[in-house]
N, C-alpha and C. Protein backbone atom coordinates (compact mmCIF):
# COMPACT_ATOMS: atom_id res chain seq x y z
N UNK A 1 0.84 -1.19 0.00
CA UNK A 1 0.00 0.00 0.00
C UNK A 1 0.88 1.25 0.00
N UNK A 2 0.85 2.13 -0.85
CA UNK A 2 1.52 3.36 -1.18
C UNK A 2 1.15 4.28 0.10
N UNK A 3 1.75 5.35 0.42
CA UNK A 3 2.04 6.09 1.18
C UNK A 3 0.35 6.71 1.09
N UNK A 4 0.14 7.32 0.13
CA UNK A 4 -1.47 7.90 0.03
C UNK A 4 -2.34 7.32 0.46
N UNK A 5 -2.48 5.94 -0.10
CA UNK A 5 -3.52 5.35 0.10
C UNK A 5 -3.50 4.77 1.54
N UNK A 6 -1.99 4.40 2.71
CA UNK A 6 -2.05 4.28 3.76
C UNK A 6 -2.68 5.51 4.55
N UNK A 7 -2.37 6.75 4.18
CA UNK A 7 -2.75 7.91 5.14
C UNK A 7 -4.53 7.85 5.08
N UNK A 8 -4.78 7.37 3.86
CA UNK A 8 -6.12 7.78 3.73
C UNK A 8 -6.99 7.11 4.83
N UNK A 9 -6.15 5.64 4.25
CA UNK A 9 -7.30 4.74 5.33
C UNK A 9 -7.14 4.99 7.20
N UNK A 10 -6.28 5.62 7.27
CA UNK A 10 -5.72 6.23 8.52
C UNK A 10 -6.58 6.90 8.98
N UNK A 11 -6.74 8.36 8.28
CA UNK A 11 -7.84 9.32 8.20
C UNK A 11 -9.21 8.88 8.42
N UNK A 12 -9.10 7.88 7.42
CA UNK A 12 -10.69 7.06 7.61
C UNK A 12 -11.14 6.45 8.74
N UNK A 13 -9.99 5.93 9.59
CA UNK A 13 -10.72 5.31 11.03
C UNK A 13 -10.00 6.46 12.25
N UNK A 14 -10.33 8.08 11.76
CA UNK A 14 -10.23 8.82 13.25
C UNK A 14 -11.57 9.59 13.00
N UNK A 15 -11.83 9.52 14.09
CA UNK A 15 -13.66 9.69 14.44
C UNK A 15 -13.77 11.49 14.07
N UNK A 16 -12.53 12.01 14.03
CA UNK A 16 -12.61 13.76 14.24
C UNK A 16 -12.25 13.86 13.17
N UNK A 17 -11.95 13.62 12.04
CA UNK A 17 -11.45 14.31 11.06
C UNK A 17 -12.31 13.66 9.92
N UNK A 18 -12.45 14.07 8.55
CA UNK A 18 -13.22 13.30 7.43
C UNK A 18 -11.97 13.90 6.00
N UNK A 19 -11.56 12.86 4.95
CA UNK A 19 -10.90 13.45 4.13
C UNK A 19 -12.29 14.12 3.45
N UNK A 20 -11.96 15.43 2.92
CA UNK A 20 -12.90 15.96 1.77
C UNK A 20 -12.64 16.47 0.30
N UNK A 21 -11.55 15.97 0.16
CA UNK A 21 -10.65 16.08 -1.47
C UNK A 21 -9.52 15.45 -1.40
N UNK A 22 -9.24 14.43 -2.40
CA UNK A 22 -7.58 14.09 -2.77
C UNK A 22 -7.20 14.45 -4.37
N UNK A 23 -5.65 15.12 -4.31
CA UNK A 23 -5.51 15.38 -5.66
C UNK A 23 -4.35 15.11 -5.87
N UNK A 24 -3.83 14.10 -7.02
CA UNK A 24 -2.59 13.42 -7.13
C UNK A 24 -1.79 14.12 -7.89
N UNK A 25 -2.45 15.45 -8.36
CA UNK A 25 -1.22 16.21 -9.50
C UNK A 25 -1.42 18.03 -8.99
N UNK A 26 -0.54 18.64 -9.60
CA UNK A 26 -0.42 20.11 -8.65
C UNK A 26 -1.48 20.92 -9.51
N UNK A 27 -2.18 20.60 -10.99
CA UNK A 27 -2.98 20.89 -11.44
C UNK A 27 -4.30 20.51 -10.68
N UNK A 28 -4.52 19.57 -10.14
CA UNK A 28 -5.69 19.06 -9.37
C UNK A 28 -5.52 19.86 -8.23
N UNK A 29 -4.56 20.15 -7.46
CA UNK A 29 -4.52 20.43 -6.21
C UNK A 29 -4.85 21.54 -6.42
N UNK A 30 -4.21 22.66 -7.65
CA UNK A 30 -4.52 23.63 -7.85
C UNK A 30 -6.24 24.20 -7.95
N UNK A 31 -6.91 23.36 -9.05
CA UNK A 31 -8.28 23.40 -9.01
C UNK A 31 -8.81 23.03 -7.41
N UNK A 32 -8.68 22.34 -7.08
CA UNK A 32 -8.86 21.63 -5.75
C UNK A 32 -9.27 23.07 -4.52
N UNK A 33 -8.73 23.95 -4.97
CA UNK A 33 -8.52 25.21 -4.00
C UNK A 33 -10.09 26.45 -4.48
N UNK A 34 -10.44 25.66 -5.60
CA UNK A 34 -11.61 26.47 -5.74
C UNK A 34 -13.16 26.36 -4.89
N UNK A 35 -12.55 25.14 -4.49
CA UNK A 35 -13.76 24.48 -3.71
C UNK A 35 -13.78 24.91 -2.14
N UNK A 36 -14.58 24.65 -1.30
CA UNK A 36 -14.48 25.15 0.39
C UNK A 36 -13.68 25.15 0.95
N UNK A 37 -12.95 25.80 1.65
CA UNK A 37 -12.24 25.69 2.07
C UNK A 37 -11.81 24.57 3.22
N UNK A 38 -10.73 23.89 3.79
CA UNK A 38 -10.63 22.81 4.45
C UNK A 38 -10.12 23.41 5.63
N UNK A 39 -10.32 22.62 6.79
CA UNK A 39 -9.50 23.12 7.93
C UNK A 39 -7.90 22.59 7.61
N UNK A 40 -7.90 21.34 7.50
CA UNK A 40 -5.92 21.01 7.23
C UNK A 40 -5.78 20.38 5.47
N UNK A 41 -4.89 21.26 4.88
CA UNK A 41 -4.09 20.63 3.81
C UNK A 41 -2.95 20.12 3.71
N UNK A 42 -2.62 18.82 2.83
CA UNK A 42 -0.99 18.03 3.57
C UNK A 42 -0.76 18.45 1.87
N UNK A 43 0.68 18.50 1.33
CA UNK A 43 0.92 18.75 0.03
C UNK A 43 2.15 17.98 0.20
N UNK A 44 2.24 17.09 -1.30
CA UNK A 44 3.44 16.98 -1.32
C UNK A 44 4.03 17.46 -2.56
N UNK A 45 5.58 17.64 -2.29
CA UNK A 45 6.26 18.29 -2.88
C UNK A 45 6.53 17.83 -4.49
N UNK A 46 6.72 16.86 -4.66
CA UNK A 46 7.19 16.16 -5.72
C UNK A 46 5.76 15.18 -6.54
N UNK A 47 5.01 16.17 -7.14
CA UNK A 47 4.39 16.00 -7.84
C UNK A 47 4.51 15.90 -9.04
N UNK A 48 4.21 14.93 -10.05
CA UNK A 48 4.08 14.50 -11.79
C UNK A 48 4.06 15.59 -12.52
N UNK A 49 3.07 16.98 -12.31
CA UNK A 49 3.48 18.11 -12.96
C UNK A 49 4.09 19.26 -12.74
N UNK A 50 4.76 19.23 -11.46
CA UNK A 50 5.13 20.57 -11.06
C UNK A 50 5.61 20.56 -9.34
N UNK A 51 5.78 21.37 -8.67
CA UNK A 51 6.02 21.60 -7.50
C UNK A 51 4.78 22.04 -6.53
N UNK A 52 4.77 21.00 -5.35
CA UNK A 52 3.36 21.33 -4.42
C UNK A 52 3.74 22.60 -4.15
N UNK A 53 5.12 23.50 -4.33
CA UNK A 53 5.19 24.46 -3.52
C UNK A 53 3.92 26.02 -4.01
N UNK A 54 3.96 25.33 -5.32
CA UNK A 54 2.95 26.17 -5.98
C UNK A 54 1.47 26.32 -5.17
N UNK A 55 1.27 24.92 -5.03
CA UNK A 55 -0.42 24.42 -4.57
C UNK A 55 -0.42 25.18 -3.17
N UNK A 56 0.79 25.07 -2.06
CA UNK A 56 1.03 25.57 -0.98
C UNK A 56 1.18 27.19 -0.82
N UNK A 57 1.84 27.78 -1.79
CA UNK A 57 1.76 29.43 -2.17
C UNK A 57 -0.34 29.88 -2.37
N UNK A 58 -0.56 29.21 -3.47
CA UNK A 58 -2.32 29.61 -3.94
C UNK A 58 -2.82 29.09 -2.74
N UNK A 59 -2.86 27.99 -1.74
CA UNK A 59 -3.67 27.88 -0.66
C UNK A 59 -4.12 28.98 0.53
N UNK A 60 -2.34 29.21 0.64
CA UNK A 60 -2.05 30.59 1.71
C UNK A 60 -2.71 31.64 1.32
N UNK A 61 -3.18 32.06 0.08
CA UNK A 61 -3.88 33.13 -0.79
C UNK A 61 -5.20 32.73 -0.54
N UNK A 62 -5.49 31.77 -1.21
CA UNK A 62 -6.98 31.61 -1.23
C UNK A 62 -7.83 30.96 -0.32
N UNK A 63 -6.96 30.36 0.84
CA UNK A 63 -7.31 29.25 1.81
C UNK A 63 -6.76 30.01 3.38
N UNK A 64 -6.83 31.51 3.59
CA UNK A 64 -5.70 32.02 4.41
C UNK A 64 -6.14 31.16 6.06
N UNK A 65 -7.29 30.50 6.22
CA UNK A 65 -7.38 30.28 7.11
C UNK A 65 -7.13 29.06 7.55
N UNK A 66 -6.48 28.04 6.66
CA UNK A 66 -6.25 26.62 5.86
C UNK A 66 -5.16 26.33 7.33
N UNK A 67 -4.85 25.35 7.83
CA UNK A 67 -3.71 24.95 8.30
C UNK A 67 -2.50 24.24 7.47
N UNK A 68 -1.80 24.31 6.83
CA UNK A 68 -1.08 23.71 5.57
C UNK A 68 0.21 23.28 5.95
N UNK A 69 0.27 21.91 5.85
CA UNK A 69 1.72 21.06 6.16
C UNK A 69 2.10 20.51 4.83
N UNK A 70 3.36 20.21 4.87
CA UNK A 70 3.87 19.72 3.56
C UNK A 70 4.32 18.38 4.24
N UNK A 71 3.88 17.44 3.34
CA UNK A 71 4.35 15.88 3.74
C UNK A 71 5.16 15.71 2.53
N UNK A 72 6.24 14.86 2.69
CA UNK A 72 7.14 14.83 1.60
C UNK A 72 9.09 14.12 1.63
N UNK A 73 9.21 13.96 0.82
CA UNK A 73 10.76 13.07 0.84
C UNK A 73 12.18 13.98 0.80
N UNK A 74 11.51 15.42 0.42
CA UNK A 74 12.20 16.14 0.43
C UNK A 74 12.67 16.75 1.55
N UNK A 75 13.79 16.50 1.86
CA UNK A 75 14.28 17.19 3.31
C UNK A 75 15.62 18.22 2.85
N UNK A 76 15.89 19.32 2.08
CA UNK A 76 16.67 19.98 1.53
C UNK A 76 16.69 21.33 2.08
N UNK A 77 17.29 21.75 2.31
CA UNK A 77 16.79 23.66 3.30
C UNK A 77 15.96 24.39 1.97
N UNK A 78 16.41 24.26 0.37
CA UNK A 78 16.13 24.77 -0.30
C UNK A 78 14.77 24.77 -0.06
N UNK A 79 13.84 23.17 -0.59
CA UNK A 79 12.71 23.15 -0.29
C UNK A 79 11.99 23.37 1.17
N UNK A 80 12.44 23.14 1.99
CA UNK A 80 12.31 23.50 3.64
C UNK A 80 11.62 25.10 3.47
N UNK A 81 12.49 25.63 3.24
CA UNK A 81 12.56 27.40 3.02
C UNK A 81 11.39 27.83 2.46
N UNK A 82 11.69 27.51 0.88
CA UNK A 82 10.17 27.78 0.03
C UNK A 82 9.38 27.47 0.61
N UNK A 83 9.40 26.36 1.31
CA UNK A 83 7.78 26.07 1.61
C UNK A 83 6.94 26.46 3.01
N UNK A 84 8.16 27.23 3.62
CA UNK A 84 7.84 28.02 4.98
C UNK A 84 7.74 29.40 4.45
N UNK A 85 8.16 29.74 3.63
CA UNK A 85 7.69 31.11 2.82
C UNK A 85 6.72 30.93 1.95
N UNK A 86 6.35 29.62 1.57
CA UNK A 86 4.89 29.98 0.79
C UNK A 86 3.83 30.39 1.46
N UNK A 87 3.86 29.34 2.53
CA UNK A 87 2.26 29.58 3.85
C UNK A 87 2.63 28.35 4.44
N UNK A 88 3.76 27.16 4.33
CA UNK A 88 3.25 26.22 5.22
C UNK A 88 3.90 26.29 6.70
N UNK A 89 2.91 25.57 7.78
CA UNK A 89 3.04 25.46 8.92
C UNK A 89 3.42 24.78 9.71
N UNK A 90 4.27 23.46 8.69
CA UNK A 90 4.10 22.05 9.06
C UNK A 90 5.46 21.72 8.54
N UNK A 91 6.38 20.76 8.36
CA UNK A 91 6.78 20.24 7.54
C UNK A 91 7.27 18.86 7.82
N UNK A 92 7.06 17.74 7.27
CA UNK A 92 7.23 16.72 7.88
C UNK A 92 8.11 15.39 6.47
N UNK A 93 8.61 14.36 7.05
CA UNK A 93 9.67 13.98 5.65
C UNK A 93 8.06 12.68 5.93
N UNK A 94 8.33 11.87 4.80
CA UNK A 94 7.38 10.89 4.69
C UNK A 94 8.42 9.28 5.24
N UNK A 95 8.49 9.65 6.53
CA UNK A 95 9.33 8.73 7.42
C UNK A 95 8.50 8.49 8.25
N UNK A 96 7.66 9.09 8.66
CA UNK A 96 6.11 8.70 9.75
C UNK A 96 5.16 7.66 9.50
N UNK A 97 4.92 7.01 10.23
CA UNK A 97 3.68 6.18 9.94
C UNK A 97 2.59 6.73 9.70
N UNK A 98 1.48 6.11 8.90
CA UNK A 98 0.42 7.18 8.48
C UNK A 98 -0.36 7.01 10.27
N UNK A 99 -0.46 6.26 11.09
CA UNK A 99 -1.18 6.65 12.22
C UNK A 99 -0.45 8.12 13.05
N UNK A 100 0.80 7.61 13.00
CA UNK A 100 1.51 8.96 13.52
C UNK A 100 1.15 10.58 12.93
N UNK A 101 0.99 10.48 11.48
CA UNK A 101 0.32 11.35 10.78
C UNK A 101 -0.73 11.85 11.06
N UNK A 102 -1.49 11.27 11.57
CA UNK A 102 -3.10 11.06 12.04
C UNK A 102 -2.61 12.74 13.21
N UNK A 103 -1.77 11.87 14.63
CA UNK A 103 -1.72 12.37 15.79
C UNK A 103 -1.13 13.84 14.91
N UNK A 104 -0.37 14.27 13.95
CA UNK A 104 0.31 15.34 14.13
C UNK A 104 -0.55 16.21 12.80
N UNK A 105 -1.47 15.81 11.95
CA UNK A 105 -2.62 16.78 11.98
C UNK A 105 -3.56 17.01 12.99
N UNK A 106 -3.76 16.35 14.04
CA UNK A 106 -4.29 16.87 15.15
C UNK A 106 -3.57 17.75 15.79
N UNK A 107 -2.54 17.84 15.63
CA UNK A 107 -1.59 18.98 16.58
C UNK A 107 -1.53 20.14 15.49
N UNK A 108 -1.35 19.99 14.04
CA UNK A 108 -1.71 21.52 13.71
C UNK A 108 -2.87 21.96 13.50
N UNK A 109 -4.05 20.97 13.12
CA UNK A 109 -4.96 22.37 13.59
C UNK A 109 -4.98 22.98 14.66
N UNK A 110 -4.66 22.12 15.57
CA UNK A 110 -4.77 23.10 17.07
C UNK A 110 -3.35 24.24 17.34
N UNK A 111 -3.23 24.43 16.17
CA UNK A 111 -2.20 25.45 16.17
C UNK A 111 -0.82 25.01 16.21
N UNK A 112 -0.26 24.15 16.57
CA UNK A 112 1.31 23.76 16.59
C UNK A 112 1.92 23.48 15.14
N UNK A 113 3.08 23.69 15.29
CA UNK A 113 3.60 23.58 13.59
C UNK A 113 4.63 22.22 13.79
N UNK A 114 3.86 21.00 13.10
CA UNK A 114 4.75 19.65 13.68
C UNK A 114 5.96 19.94 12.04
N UNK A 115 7.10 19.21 12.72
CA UNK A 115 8.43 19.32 12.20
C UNK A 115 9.20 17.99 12.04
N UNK A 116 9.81 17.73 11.63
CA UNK A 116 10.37 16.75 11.80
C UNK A 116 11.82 16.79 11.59
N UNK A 117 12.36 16.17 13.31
CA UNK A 117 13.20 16.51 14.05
C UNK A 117 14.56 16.59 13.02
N UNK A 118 14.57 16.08 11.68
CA UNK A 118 16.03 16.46 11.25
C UNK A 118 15.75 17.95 10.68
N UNK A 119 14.19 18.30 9.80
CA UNK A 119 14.14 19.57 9.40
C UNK A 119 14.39 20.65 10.21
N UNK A 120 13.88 20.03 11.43
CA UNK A 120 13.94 21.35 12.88
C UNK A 120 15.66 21.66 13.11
N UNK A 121 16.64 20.31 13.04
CA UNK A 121 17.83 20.94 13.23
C UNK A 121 18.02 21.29 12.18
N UNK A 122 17.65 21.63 11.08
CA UNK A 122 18.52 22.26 9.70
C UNK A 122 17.92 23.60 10.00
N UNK A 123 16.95 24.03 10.42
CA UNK A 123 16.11 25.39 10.55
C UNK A 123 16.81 25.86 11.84
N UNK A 124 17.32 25.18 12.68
CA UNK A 124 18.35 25.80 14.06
C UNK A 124 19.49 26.19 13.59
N UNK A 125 20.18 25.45 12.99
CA UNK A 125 21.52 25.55 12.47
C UNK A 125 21.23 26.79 11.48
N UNK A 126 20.22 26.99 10.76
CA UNK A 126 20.38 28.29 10.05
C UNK A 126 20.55 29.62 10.51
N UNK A 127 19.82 29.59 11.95
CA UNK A 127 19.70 30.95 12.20
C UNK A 127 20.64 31.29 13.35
N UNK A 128 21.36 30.30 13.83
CA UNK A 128 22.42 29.27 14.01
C UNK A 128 23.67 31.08 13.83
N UNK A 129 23.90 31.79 14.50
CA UNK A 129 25.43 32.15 14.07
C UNK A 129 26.85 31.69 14.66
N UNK A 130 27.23 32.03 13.88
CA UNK A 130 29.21 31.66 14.31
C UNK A 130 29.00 31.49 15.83
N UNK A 131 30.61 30.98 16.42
CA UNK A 131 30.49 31.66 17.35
C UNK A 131 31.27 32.52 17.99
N UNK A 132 31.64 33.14 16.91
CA UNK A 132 33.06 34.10 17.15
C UNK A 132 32.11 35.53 16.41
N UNK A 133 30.70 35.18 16.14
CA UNK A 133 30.46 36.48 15.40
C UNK A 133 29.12 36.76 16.42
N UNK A 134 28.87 36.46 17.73
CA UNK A 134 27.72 36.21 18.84
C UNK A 134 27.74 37.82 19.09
N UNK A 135 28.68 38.42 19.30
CA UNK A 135 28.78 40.11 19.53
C UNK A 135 28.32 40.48 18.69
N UNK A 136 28.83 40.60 17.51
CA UNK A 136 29.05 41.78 16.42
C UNK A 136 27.55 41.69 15.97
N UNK A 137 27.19 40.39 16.07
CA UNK A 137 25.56 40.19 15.50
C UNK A 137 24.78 40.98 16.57
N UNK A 138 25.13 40.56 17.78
CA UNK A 138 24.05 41.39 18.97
C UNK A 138 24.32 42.99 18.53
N UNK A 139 25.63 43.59 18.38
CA UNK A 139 25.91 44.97 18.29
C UNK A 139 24.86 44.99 16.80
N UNK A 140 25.24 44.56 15.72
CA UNK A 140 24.77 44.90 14.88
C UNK A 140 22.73 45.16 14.47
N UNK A 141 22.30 44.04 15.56
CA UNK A 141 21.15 44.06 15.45
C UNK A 141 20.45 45.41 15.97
N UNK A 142 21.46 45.87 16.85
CA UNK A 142 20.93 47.08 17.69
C UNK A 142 21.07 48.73 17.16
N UNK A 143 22.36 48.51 16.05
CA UNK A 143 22.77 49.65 15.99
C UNK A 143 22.04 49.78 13.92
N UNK A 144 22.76 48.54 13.27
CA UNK A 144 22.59 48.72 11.43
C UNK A 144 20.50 48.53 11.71
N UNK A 145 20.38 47.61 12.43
CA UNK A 145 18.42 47.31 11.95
C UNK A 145 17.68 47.60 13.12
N UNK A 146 16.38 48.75 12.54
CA UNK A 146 15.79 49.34 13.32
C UNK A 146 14.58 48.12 13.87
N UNK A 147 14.75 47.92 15.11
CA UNK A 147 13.23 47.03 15.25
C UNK A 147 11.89 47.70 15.18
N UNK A 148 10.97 47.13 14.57
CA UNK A 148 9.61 47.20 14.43
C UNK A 148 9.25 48.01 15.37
N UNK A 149 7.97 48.77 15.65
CA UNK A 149 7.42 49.68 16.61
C UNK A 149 6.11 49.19 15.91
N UNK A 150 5.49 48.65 16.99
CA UNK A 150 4.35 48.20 16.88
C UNK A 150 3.34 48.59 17.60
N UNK A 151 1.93 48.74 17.58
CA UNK A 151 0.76 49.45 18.59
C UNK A 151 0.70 48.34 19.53
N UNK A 152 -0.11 49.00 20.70
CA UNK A 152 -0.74 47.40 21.82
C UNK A 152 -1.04 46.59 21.16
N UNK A 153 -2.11 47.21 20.42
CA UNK A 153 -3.18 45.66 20.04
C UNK A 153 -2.08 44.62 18.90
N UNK A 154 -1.37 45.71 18.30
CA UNK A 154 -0.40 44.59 17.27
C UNK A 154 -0.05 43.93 18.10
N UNK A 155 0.93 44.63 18.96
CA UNK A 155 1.28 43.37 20.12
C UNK A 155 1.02 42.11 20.66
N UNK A 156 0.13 42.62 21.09
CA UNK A 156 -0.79 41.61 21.21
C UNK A 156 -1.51 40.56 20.47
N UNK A 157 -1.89 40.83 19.18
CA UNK A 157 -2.13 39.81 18.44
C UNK A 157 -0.50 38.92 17.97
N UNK A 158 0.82 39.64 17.92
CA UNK A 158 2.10 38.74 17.64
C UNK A 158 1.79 37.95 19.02
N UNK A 159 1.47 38.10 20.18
CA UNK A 159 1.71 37.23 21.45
C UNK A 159 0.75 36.05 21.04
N UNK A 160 -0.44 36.18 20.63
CA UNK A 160 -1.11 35.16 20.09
C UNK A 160 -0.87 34.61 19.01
N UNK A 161 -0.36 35.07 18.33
CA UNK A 161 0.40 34.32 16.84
C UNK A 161 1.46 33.69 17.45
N UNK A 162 2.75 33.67 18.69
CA UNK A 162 3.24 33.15 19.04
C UNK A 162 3.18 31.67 20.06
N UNK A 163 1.86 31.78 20.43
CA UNK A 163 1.27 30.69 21.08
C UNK A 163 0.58 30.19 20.47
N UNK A 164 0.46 30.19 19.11
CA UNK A 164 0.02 29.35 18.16
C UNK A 164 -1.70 29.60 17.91
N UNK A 165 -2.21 31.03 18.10
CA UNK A 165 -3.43 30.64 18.29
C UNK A 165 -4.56 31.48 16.99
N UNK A 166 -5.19 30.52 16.55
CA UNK A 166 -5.30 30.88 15.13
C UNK A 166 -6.01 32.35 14.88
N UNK A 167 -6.40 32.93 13.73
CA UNK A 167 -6.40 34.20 13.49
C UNK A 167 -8.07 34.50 14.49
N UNK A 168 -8.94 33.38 14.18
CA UNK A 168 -10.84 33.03 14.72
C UNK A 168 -10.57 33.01 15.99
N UNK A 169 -9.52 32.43 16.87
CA UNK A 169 -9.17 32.08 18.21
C UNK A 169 -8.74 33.56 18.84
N UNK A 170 -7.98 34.25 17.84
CA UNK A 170 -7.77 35.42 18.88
C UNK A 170 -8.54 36.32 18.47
N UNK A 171 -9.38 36.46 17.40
CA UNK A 171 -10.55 37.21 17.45
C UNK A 171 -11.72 37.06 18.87
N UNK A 172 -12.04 35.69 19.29
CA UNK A 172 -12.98 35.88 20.27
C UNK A 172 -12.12 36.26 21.38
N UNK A 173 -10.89 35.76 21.30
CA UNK A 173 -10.06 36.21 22.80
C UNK A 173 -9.79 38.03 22.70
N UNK A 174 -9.99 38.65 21.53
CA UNK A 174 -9.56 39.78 21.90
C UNK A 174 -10.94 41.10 21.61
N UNK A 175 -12.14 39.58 21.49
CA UNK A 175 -13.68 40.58 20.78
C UNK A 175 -13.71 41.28 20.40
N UNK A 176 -13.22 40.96 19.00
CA UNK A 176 -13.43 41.54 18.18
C UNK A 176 -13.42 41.04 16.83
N UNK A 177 -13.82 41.20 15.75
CA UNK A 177 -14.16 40.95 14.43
C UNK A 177 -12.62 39.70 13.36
N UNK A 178 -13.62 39.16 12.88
CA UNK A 178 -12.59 38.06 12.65
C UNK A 178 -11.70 39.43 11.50
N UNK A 179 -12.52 40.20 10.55
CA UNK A 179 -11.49 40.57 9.57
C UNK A 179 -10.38 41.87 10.64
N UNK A 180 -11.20 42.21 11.83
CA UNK A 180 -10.17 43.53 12.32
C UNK A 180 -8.49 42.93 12.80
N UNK A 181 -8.54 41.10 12.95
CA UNK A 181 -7.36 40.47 13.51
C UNK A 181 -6.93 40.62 12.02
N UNK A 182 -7.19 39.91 10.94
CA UNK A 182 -6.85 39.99 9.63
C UNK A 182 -6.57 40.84 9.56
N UNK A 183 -6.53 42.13 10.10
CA UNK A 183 -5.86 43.56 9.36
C UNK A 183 -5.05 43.59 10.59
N UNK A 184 -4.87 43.51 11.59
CA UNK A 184 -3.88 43.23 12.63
C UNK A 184 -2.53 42.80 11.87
N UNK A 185 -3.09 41.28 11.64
CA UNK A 185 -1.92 40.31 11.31
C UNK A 185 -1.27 40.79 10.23
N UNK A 186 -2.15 41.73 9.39
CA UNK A 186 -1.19 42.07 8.02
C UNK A 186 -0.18 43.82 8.52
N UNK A 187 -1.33 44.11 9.20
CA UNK A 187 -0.04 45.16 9.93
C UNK A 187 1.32 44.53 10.43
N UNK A 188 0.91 43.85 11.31
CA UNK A 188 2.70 42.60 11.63
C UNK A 188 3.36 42.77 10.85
N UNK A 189 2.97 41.99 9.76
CA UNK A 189 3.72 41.25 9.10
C UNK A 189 4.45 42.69 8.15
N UNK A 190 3.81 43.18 7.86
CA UNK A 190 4.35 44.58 7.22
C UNK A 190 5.37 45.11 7.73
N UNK A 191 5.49 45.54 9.30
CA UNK A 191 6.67 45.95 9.73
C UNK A 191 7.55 45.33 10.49
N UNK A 192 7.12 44.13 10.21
CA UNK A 192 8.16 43.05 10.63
C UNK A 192 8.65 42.43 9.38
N UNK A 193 8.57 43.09 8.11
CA UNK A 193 8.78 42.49 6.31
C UNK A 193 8.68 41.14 6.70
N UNK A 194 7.88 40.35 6.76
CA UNK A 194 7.68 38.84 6.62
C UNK A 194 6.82 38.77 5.99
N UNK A 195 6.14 37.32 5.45
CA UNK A 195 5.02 36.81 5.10
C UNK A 195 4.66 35.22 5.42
N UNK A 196 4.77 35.23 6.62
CA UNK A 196 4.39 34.09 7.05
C UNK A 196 4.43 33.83 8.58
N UNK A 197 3.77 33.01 9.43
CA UNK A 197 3.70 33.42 10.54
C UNK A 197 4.99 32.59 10.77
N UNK A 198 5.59 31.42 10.50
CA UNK A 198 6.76 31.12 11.24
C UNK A 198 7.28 32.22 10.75
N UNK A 199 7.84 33.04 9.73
CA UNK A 199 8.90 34.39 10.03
C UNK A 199 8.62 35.00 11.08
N UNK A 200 7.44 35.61 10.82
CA UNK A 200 6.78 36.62 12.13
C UNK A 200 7.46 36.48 13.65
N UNK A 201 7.39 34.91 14.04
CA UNK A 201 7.84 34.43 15.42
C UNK A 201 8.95 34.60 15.32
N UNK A 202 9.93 34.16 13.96
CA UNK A 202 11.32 34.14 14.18
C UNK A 202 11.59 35.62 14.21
N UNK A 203 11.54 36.49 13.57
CA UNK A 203 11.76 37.82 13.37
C UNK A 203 11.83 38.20 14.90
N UNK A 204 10.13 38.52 15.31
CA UNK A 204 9.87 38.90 16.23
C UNK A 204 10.61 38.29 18.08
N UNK A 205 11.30 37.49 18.08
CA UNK A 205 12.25 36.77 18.67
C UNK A 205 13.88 37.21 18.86
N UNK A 206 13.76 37.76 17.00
CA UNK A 206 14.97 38.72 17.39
C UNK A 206 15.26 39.87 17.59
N UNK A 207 13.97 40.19 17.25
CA UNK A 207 13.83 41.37 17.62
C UNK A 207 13.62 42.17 19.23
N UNK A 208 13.11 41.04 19.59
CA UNK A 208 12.92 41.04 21.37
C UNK A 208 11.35 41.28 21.55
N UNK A 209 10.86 41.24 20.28
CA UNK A 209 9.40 41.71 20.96
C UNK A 209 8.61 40.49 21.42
């Protein structure tokens, strides 16, 4: 049984989740995005016509409220990168059992971004400096790049983007309107130049906020 067809039947015996589209090519996946939106999308990378990273970029656009992991064989920083700058939240190598799969789309919708532990050390090691350059980076962060100046409420919505809590989640926690967090989050991200919420955290981390 192929990797797909194991996850599916996986999916099929957890009482909380229902699959509601499969698409085996990045043209399908692509169309695939015209339809309702889903709470979790898994993409993989190495598709027959093209790159999921595409399907994963148009989701983040058209699906902004989508939880989106990339399942896949590709473990490369190149692809790692793209696909944390397209919109995904997830990234996982196809070394998991599909039950294990099961447990760790349950952990991102509920907001956590599951990883898998060799991608997580290639994403440490990046941001990762020397260690003969630990000063000059602290001096430099303080003196060459201005940090962000952000309002309360921005603030406050990065503290909830940092605890993982989705854009609907901190709307009722902060009562107020699902699109006024949506214009929150795009303020962030604006003066923090990111586009994606793992940047956002990382940025905002070094930045001290």
């Amino acid at each position: 049984m192929g990797f797909q067809s194991a996850l599916t039947a996986a999916i099929g015996t957890a009482s909380d989740m229902r699959l509601v589209s499969l698409a085996s090519t990045r043209s399908q996946g692509l169309l695939m995005l015209e339809q309702a939106p889903a709470h979790v999308l898994l993409v993989d990378l190495g598709l027959p016509d093209g790159s999921g990273i595409d399907v994963v970029r148009a989701a983040h656009v058209q699906w902004p409220e989508c939880n989106i992991m990339v399942s896949t064989t590709f473990g490369d920083e190149t692809h790692v990168m793209q696909s944390i700058e397209a919109g995904a939240a997830g990234y996982l190598l196809k070394d998991s059992s599909p039950q294990a799969m099961v447990l760790e789309i349950r952990s991102l919708h509920a907001g956590g971004s599951p990883v898998s532990p060799m991608i997580a050390r290639q994403l440490l090691m990046r941001f990762r400096p020397p260690v003969n350059s630990v000063i000059e980076f602290a001096v430099g962060r303080d003196t060459d790049k201005e940090c962000a100046v952000l309002s309360e409420r921005e603030r406050e919505v990065l503290e909830f983007i940092t605890k993982g809590f989705t854009s609907k989640e901190i709307a009722a926690l902060m009562s107020v309107s699902h699109h006024t967090v949506l214009t929150y989050v795009r303020r962030v991200y604006a003066k923090l130049k990111v586009n994606s919420r793992a940047e956002a955290i990382f940025e905002a981390r070094v930045q001290g906020l």
